[in-house]
Protein backbone atom coordinates (compact mmCIF):
# COMPACT_ATOMS: atom_id res chain seq x y z
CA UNK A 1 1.14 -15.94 -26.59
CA UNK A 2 2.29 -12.30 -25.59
CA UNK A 3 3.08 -12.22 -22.07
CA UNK A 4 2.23 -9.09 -21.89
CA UNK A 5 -1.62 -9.86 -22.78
CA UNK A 6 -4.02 -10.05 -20.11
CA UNK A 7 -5.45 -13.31 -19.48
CA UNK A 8 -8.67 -13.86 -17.46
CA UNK A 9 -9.45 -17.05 -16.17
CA UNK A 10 -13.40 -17.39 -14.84
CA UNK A 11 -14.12 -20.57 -12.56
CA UNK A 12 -18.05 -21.11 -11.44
CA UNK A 13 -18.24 -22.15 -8.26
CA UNK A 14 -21.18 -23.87 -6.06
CA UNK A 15 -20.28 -25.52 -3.03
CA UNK A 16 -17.19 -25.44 -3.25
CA UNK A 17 -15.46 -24.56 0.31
CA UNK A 18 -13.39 -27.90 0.89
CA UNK A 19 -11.67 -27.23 -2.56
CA UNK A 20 -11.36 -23.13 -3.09
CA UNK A 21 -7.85 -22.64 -0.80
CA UNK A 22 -6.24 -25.41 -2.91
CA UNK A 23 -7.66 -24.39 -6.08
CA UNK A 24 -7.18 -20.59 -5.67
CA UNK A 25 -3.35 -21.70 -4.39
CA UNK A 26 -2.70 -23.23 -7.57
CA UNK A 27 -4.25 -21.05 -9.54
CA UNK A 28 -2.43 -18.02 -8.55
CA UNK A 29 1.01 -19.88 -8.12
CA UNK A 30 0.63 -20.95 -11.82
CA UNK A 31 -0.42 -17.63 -13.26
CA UNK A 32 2.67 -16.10 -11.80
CA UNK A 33 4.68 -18.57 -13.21
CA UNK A 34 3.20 -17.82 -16.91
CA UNK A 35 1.72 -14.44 -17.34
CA UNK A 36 2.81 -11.01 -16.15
CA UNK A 37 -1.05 -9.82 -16.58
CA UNK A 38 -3.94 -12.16 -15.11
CA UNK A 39 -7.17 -12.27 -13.72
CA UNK A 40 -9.22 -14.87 -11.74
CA UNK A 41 -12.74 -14.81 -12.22
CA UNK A 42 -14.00 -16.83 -9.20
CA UNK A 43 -18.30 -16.78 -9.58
CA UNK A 44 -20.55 -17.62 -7.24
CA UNK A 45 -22.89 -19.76 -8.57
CA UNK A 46 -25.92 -19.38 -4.84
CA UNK A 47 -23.81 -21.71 -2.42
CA UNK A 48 -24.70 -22.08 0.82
CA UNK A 49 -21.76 -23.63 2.40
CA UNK A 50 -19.47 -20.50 3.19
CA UNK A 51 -17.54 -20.50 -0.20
CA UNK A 52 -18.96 -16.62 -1.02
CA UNK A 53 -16.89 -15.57 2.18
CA UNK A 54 -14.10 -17.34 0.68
CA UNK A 55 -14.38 -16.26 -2.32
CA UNK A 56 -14.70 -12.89 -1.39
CA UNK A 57 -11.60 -13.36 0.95
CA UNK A 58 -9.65 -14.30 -1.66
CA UNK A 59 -10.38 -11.62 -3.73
CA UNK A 60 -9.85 -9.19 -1.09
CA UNK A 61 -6.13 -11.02 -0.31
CA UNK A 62 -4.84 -11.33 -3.93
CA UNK A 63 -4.29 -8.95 -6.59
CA UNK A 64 -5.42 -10.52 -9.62
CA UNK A 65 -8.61 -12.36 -7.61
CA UNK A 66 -11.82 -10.96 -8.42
CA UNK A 67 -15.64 -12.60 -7.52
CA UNK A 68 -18.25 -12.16 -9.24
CA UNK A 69 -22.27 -13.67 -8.84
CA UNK A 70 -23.22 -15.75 -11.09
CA UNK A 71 -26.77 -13.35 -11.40
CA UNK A 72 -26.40 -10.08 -13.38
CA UNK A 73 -29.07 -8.53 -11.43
CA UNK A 74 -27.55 -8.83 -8.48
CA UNK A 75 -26.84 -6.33 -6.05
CA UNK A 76 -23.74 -4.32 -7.96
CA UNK A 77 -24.29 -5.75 -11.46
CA UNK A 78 -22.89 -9.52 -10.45
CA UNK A 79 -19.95 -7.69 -8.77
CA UNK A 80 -19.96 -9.75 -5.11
CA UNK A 81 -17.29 -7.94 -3.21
């Protein structure tokens, strides 16, 4: 694989707010390890237990974190922050 080349990775997510720091950690801490051009595609599948806000914290934190809801006709075409 070209390091160069843009990799996204997408991970659905429904109540998930126990689990998101750690897996958003890891996630990141890896892709810097590996690739030199990432994303992380973090959707919101409707929770209800805070992980949007975290989700949408995350993205605002780390370049290279985007969210995304899981319904194309939401509000900004499934963009959630």
């Amino acid at each position: 694989m070209n390091k160069s080349e843009l990799i996204s990775i997408v991970i659905p997510v429904f109540n998930e707010a126990g689990a998101l720091d750690e897996l958003i950690r890891r996630c990141l801490d890896t892709c810097r390890e590996r690739f030199s051009r990432f994303e992380i595609i973090l959707v919101d599948d409707g929770s209800t237990d805070g992980s949007t806000d975290m989700i949408c914290n995350a993205a605002g934190q780390h370049p290279g974190a985007r969210a995304r809801d899981a319904d194309p006709e939401a509000p900004g075409g499934g963009e959630r922050c």
